[in-house]
PDB file of N, CA and C in Angstrom:
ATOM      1  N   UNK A   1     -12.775  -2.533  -7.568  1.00  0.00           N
ATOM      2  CA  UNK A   1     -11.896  -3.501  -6.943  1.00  0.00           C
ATOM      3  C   UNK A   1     -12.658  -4.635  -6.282  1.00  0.00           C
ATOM      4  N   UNK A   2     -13.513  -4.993  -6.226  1.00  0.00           N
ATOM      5  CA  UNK A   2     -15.062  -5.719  -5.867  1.00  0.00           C
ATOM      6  C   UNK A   2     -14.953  -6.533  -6.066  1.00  0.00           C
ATOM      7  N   UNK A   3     -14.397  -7.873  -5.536  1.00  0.00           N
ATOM      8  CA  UNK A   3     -14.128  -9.370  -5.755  1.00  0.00           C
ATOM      9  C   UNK A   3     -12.760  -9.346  -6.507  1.00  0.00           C
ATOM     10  N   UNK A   4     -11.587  -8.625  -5.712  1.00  0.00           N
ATOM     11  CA  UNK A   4     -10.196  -8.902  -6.021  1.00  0.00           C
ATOM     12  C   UNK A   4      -9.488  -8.530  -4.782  1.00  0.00           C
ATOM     13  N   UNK A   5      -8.173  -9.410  -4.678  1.00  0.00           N
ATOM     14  CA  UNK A   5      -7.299  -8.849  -3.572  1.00  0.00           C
ATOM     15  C   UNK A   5      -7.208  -7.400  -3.961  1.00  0.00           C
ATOM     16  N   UNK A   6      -6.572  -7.358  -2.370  1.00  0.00           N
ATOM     17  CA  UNK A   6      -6.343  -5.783  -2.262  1.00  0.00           C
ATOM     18  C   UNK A   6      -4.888  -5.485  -1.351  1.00  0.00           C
ATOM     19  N   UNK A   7      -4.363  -5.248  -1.934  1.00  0.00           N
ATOM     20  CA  UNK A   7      -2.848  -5.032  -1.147  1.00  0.00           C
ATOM     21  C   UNK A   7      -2.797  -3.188  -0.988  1.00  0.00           C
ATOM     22  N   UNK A   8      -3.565  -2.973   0.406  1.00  0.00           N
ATOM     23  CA  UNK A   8      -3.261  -1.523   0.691  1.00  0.00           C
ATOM     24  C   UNK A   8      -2.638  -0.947   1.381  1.00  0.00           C
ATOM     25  N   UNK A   9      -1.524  -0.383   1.218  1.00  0.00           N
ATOM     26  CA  UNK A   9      -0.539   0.562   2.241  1.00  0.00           C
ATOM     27  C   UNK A   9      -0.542   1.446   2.386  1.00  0.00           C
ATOM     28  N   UNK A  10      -0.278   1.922   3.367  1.00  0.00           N
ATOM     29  CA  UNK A  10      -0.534   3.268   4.215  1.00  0.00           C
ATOM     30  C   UNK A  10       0.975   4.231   4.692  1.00  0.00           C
ATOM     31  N   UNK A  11       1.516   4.773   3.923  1.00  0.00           N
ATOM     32  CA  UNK A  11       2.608   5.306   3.939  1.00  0.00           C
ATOM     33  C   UNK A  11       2.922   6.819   3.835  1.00  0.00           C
ATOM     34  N   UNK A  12       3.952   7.730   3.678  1.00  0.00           N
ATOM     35  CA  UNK A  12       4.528   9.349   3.366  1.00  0.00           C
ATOM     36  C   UNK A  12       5.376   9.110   3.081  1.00  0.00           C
ATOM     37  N   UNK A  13       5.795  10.159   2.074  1.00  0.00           N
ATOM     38  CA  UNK A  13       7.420  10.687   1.685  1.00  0.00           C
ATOM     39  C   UNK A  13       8.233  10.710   2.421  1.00  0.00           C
ATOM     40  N   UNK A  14       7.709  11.071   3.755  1.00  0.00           N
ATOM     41  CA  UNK A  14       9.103  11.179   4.680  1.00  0.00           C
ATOM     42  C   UNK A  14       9.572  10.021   5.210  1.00  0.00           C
ATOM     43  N   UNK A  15       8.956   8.524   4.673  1.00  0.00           N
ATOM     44  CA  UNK A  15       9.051   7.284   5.728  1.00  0.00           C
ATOM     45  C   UNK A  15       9.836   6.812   5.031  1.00  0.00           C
ATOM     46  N   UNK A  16      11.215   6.274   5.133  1.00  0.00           N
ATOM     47  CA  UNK A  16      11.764   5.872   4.433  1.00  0.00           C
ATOM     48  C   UNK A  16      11.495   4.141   4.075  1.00  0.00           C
ATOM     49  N   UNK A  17      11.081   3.565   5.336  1.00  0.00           N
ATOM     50  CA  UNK A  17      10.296   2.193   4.554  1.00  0.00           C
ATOM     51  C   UNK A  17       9.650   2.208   3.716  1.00  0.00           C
ATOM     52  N   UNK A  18       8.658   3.173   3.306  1.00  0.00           N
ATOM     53  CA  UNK A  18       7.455   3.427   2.916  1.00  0.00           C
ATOM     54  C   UNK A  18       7.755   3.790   1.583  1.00  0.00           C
ATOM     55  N   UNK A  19       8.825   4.616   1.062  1.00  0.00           N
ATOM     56  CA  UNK A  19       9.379   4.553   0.055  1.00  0.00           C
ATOM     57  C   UNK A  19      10.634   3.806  -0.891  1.00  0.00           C
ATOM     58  N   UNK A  20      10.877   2.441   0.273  1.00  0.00           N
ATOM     59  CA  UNK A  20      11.492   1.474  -0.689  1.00  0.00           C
ATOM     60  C   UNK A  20      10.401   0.644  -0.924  1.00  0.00           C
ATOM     61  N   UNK A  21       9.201   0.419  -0.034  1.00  0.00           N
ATOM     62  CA  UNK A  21       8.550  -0.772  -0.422  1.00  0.00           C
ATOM     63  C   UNK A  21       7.670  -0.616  -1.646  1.00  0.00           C
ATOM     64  N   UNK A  22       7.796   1.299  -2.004  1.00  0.00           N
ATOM     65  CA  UNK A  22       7.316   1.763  -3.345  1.00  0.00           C
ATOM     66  C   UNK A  22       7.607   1.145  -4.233  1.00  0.00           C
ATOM     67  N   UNK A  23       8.799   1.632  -4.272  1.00  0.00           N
ATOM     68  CA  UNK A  23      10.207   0.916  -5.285  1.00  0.00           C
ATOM     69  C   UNK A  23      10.139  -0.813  -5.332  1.00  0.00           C
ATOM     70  N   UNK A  24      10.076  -1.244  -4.382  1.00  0.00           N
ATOM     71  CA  UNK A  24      10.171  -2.726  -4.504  1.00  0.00           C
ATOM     72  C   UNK A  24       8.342  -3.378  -5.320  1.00  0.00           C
ATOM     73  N   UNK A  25       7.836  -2.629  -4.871  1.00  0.00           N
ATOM     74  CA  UNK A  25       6.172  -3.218  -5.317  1.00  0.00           C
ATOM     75  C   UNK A  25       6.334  -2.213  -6.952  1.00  0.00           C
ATOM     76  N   UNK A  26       6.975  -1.443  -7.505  1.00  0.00           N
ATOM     77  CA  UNK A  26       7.265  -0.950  -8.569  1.00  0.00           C
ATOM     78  C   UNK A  26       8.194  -1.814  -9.394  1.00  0.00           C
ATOM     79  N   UNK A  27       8.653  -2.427  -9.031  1.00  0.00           N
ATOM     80  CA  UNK A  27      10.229  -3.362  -9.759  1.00  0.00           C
ATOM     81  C   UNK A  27       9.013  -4.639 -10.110  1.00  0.00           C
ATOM     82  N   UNK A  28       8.326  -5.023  -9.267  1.00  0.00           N
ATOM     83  CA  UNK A  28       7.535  -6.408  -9.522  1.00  0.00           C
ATOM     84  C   UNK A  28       5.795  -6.073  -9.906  1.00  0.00           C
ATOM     85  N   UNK A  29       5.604  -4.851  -9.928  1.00  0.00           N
ATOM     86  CA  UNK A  29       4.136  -4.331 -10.695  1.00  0.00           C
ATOM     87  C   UNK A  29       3.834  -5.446 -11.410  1.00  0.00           C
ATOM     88  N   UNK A  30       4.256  -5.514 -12.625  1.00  0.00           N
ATOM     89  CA  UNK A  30       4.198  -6.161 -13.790  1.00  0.00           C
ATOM     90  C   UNK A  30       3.199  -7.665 -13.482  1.00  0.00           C
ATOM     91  N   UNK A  31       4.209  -8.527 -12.310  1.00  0.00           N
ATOM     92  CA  UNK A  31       3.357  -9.350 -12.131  1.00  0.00           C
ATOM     93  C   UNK A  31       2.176  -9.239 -10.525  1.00  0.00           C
ATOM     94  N   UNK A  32       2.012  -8.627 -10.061  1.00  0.00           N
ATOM     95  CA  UNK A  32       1.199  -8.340  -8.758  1.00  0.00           C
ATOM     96  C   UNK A  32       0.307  -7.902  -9.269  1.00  0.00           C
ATOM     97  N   UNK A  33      -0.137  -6.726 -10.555  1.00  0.00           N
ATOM     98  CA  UNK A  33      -1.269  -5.873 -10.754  1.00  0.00           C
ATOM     99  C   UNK A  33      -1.895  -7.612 -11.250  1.00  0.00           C
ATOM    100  N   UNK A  34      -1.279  -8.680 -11.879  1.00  0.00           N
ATOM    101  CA  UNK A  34      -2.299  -9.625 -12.141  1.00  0.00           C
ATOM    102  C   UNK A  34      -2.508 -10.439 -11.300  1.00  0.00           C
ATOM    103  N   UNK A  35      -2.405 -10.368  -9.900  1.00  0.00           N
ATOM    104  CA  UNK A  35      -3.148 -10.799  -8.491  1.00  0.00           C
ATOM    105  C   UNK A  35      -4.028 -10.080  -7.881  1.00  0.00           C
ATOM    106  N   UNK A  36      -3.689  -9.171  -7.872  1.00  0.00           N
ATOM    107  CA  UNK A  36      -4.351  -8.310  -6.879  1.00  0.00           C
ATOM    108  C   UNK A  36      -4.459  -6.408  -7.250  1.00  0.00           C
ATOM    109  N   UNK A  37      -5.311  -5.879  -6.888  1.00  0.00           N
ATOM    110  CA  UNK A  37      -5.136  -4.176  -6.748  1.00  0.00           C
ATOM    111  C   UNK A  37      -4.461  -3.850  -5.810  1.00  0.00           C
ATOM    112  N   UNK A  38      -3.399  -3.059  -6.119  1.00  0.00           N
ATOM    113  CA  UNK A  38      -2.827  -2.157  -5.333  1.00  0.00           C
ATOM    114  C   UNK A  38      -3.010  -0.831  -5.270  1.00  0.00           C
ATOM    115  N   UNK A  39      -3.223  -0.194  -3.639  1.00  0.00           N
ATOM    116  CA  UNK A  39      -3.781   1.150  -3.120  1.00  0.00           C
ATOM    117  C   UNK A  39      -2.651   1.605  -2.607  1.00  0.00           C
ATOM    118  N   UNK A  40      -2.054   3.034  -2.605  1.00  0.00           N
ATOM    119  CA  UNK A  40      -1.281   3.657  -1.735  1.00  0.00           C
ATOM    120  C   UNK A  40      -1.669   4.596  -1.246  1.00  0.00           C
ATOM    121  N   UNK A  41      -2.253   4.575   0.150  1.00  0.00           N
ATOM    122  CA  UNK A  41      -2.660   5.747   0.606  1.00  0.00           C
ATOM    123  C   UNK A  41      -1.909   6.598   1.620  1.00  0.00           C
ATOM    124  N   UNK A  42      -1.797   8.029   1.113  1.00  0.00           N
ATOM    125  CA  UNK A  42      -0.432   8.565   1.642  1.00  0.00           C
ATOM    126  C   UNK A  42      -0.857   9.182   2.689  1.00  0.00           C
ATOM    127  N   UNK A  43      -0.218   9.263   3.705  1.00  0.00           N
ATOM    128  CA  UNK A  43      -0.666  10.433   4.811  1.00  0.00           C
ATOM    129  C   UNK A  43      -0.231  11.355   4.958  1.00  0.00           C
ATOM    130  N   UNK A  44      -0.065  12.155   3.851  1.00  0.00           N
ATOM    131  CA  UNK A  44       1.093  13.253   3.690  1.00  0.00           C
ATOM    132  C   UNK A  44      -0.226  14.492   3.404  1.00  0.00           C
ATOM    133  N   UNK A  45       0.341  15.833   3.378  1.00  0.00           N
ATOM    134  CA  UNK A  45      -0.455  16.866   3.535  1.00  0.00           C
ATOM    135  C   UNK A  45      -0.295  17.630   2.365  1.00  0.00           C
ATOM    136  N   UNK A  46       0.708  17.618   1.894  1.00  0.00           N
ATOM    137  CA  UNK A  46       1.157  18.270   0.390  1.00  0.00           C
ATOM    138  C   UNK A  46       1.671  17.989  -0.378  1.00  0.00           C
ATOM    139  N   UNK A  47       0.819  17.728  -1.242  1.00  0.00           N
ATOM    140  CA  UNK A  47       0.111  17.009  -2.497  1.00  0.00           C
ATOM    141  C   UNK A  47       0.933  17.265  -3.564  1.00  0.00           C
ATOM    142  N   UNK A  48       2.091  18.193  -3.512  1.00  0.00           N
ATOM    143  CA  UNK A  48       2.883  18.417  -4.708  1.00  0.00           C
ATOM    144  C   UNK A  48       3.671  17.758  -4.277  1.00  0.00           C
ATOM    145  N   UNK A  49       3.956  17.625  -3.020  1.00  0.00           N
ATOM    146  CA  UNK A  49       5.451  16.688  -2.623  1.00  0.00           C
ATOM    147  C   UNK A  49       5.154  15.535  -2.630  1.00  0.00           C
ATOM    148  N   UNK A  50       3.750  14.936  -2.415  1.00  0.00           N
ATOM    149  CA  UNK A  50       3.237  13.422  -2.354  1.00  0.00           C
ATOM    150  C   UNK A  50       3.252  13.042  -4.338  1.00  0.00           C
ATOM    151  N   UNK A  51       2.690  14.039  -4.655  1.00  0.00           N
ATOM    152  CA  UNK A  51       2.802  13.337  -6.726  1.00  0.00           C
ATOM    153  C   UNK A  51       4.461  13.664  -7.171  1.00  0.00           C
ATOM    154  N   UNK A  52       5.276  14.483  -6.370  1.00  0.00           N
ATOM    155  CA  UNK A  52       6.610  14.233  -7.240  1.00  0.00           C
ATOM    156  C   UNK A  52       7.234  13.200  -6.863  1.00  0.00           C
ATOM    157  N   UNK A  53       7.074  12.512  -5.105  1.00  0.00           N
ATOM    158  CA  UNK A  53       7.768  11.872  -4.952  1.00  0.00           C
ATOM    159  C   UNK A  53       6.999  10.231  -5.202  1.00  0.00           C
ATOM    160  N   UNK A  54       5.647  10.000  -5.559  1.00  0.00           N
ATOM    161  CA  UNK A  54       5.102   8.750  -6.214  1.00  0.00           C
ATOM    162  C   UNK A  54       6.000   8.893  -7.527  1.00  0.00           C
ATOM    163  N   UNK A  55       5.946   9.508  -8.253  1.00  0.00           N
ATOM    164  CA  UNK A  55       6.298  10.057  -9.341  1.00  0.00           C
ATOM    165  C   UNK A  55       7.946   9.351  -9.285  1.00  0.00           C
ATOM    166  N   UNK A  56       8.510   9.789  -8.328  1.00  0.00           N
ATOM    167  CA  UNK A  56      10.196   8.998  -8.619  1.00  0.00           C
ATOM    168  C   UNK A  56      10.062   7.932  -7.951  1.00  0.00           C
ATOM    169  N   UNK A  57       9.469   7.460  -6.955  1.00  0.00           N
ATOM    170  CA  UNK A  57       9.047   5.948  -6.950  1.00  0.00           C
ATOM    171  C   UNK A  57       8.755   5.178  -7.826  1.00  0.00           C
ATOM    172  N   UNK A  58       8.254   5.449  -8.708  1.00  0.00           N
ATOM    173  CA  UNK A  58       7.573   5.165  -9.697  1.00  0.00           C
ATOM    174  C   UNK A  58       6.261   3.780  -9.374  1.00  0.00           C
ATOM    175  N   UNK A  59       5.310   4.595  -8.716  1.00  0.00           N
ATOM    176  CA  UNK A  59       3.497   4.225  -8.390  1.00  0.00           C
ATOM    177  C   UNK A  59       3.290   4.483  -9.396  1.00  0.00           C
ATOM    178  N   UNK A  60       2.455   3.084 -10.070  1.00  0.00           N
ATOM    179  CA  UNK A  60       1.607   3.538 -11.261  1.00  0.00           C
ATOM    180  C   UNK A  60       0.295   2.876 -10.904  1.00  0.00           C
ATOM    181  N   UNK A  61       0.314   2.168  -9.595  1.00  0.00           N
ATOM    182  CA  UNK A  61      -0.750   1.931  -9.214  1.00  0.00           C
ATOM    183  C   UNK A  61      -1.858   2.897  -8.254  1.00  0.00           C
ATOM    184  N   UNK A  62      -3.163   2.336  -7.807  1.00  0.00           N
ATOM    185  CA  UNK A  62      -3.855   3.913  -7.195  1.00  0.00           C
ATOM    186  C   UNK A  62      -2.912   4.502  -5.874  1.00  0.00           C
ATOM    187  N   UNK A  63      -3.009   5.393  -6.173  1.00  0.00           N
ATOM    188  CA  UNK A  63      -2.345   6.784  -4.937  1.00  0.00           C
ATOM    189  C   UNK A  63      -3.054   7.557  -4.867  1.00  0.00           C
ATOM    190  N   UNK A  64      -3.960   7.114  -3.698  1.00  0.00           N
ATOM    191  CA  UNK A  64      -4.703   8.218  -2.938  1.00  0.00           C
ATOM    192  C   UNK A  64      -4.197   8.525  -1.692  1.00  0.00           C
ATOM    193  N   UNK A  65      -5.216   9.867  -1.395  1.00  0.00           N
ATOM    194  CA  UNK A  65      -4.881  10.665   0.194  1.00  0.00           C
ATOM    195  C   UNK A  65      -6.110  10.852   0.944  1.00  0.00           C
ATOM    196  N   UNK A  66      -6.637  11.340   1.824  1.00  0.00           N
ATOM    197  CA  UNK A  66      -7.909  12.289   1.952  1.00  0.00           C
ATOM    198  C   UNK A  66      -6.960  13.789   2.594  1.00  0.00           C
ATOM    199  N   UNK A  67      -5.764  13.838   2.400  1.00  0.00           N
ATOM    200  CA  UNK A  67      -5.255  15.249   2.691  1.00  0.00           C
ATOM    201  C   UNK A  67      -5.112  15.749   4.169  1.00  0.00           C
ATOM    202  N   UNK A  68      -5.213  14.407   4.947  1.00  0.00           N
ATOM    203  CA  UNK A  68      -5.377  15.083   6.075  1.00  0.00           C
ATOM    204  C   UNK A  68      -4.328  14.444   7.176  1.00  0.00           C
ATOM    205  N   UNK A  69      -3.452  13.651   6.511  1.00  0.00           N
ATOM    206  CA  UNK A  69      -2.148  13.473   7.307  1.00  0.00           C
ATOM    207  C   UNK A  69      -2.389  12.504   8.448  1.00  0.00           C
ATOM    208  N   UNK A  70      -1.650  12.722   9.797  1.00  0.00           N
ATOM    209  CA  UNK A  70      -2.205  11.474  10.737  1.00  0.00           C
ATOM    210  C   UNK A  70      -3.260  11.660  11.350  1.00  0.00           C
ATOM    211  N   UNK A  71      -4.117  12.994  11.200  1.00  0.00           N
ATOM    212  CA  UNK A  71      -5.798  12.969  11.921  1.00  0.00           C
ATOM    213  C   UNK A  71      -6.559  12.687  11.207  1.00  0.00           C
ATOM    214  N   UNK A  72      -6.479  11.543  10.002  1.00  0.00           N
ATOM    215  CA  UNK A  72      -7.469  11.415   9.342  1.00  0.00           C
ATOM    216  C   UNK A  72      -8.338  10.167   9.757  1.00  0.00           C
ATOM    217  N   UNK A  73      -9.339  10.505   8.951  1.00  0.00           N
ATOM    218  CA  UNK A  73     -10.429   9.266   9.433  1.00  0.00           C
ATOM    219  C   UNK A  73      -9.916   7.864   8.806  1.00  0.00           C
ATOM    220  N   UNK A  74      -9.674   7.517   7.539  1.00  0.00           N
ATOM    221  CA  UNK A  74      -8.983   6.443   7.148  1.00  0.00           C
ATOM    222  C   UNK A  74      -8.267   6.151   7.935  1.00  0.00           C
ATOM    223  N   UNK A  75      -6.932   6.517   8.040  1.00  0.00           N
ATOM    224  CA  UNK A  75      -6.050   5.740   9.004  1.00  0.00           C
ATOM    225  C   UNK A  75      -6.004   5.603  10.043  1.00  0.00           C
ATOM    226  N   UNK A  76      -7.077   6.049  11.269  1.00  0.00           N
ATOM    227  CA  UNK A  76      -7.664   6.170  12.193  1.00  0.00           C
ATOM    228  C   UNK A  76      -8.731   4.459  11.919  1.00  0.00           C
ATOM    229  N   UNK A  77      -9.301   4.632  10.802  1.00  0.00           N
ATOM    230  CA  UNK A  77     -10.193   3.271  10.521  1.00  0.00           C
ATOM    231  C   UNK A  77      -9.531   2.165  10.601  1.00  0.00           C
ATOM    232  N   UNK A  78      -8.656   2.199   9.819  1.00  0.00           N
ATOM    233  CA  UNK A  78      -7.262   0.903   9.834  1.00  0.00           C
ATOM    234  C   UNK A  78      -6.793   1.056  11.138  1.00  0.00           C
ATOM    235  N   UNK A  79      -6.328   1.575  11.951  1.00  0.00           N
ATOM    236  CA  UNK A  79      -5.907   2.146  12.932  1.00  0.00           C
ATOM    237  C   UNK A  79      -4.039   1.514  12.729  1.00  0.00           C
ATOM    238  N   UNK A  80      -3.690   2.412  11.610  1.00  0.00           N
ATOM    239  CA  UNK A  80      -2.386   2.884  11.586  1.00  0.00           C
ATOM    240  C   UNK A  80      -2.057   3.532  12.639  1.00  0.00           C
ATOM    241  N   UNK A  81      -0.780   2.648  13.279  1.00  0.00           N
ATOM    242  CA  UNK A  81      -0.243   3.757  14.523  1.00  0.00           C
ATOM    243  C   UNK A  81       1.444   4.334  13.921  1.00  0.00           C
ATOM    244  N   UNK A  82       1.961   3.508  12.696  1.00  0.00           N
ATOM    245  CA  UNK A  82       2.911   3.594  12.277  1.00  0.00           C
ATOM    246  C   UNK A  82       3.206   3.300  11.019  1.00  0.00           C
ATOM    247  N   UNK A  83       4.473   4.091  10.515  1.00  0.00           N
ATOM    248  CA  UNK A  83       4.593   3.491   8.946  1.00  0.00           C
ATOM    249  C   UNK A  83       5.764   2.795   8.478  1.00  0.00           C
ATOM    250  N   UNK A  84       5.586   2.284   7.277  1.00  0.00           N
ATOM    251  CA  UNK A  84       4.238   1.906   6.686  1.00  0.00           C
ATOM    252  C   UNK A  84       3.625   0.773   7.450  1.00  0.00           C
ATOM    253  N   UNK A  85       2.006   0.578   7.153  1.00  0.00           N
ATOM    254  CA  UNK A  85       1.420  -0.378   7.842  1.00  0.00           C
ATOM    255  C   UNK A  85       0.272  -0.766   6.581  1.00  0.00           C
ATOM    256  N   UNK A  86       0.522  -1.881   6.182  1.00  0.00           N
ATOM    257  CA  UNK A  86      -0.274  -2.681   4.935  1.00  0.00           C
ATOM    258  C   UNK A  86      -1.355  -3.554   5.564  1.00  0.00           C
ATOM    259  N   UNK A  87      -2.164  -3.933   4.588  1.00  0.00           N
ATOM    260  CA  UNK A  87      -3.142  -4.677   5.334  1.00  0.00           C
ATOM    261  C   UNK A  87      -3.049  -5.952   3.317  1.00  0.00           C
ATOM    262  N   UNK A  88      -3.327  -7.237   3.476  1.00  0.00           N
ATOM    263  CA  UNK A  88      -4.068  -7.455   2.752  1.00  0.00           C
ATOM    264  C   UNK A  88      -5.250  -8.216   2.372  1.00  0.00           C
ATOM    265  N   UNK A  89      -5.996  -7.877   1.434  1.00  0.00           N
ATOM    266  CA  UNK A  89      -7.887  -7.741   1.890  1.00  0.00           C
ATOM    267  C   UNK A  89      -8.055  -8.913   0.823  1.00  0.00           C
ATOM    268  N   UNK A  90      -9.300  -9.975   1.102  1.00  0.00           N
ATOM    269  CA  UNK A  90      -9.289 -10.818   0.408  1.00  0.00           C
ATOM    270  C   UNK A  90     -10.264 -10.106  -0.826  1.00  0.00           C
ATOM    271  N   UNK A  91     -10.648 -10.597  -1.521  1.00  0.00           N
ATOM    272  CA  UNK A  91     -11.802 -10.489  -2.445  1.00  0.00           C
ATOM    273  C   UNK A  91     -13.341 -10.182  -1.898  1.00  0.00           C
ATOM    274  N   UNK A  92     -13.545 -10.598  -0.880  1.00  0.00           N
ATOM    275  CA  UNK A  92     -14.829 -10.476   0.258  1.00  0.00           C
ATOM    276  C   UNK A  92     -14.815  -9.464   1.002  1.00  0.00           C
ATOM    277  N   UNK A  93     -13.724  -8.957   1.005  1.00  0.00           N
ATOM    278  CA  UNK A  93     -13.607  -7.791   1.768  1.00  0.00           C
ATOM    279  C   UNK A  93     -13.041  -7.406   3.260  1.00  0.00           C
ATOM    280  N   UNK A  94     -12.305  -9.085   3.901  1.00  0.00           N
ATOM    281  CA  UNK A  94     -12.167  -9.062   4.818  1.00  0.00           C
ATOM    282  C   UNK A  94     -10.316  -9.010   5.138  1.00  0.00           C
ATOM    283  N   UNK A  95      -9.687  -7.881   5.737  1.00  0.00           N
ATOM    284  CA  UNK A  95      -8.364  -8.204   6.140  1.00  0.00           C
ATOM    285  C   UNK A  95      -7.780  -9.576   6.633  1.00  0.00           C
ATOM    286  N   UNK A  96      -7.392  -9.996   6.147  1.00  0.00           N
ATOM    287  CA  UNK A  96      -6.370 -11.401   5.842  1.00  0.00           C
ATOM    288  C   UNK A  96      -5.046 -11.044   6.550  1.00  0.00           C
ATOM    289  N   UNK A  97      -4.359 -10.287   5.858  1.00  0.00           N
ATOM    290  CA  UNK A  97      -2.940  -9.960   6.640  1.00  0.00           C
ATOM    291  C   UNK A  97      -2.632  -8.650   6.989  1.00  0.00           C
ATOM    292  N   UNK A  98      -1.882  -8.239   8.141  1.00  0.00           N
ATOM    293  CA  UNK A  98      -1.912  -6.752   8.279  1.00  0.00           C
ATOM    294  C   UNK A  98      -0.227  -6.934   8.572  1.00  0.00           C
ATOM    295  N   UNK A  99       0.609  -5.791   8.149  1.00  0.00           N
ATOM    296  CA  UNK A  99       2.262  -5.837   7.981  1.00  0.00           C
ATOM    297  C   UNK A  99       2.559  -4.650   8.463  1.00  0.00           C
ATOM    298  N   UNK A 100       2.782  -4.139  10.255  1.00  0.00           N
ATOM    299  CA  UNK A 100       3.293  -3.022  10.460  1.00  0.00           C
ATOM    300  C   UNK A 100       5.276  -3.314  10.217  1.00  0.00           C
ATOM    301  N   UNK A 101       5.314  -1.928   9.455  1.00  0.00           N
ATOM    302  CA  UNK A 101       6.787  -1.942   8.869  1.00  0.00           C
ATOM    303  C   UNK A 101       6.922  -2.877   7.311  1.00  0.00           C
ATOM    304  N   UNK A 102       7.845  -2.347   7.037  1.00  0.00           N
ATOM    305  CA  UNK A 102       7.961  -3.020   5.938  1.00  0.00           C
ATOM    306  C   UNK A 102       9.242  -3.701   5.799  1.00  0.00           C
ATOM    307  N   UNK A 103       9.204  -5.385   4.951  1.00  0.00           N
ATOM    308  CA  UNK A 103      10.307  -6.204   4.733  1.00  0.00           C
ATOM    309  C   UNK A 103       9.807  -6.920   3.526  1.00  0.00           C
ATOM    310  N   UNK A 104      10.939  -7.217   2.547  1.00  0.00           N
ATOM    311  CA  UNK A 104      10.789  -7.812   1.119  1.00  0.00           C
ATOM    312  C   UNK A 104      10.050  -8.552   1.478  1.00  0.00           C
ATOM    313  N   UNK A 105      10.243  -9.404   2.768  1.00  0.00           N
ATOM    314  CA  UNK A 105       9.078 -11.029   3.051  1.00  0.00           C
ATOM    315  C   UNK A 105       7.493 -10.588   2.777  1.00  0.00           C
ATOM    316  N   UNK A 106       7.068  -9.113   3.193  1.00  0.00           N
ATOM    317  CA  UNK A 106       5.784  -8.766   2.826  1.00  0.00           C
ATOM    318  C   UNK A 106       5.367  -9.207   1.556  1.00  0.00           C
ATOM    319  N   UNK A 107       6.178  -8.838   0.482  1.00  0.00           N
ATOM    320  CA  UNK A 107       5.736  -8.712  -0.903  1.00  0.00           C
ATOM    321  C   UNK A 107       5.666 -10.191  -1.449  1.00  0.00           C
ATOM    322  N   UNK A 108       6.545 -11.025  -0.780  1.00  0.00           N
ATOM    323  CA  UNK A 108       6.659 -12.649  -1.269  1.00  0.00           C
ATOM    324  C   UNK A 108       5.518 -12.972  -0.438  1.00  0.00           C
ATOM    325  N   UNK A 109       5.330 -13.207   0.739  1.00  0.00           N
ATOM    326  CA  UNK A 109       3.871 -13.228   1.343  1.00  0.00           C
ATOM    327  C   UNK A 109       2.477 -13.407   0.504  1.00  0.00           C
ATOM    328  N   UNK A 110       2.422 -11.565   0.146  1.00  0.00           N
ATOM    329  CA  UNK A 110       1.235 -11.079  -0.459  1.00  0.00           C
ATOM    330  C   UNK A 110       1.194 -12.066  -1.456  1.00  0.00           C
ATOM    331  N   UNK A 111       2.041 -12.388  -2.638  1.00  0.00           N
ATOM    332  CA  UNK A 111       2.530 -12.759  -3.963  1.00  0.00           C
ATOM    333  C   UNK A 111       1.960 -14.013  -3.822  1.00  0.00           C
ATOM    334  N   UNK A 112       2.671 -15.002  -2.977  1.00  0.00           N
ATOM    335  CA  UNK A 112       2.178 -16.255  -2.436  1.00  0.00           C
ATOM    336  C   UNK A 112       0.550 -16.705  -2.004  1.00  0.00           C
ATOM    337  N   UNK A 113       0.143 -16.072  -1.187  1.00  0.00           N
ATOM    338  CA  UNK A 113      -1.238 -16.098  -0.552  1.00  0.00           C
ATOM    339  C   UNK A 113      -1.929 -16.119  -1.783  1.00  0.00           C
ATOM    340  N   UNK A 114      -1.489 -15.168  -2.394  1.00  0.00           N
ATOM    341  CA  UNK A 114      -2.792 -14.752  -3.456  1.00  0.00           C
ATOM    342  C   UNK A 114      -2.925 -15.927  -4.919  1.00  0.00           C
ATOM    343  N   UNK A 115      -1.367 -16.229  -4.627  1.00  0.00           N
ATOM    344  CA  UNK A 115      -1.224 -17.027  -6.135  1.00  0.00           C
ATOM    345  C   UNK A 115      -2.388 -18.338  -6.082  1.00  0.00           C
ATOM    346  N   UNK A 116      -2.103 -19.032  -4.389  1.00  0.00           N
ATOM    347  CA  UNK A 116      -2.550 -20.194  -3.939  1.00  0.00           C
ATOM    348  C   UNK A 116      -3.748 -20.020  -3.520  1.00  0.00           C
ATOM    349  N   UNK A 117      -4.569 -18.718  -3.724  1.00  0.00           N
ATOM    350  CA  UNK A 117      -6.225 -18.515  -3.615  1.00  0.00           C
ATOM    351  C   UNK A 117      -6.791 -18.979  -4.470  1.00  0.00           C
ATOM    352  N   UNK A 118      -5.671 -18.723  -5.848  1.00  0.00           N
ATOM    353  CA  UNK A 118      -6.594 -18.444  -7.127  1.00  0.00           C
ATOM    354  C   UNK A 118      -6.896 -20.167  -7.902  1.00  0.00           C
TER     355      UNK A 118
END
């Protein structure tokens, strides 16, 4: 992902923002995967309930965890206090925008910024 946006969110199954803004960044994939990478990193603990429910979201972008829910070191790094909470990262590596909660305006945002980088 090394010299590309990065649109990463930090979300669980149980958040219900967190699983429309799935759905909504799933409906417009098509054109975002050609701006930027998208990360979903879940803070959920069980891993069968985190891949069935990416799975009916329908994430086809990366979905990772480190398995360790809200004591983990990642979201402790970001310092997620709530969900979902997005950040997005320029190409250099530096957070640009950070979005606690989620609203469609995020995704037109991200969409925008990135179009007018390029």
């Amino acid at each position: 992902m090394k010299g590309k946006y990065i649109y990463l969110a930090f979300g669980s199954i149980s958040c219900g923002p967190c699983r429309i803004e799935n759905r909504e960044i799933a409906k417009r994939y098509n054109v975002l995967n050609k701006q930027m990478d998208i990360v979903n990193f879940s803070l959920d603990i069980n891993q069968k309930e985190w891949k069935t429910a990416a799975k009916t979201d329908g994430i086809v972008w990366y979905n990772v965890s480190d398995m360790t829910g809200m004591a983990g070191k990642t979201k402790t790094l970001y310092n997620v206090q709530a969900m979902p909470t997005s950040f997005l990262i320029d190409p250099k590596g530096v957070i640009i925008e950070r979005f606690d909660g989620y609203s469609d305006e995020n995704i037109k945002k991200i969409a925008s910024i990135v179009s007018q980088e390029k």
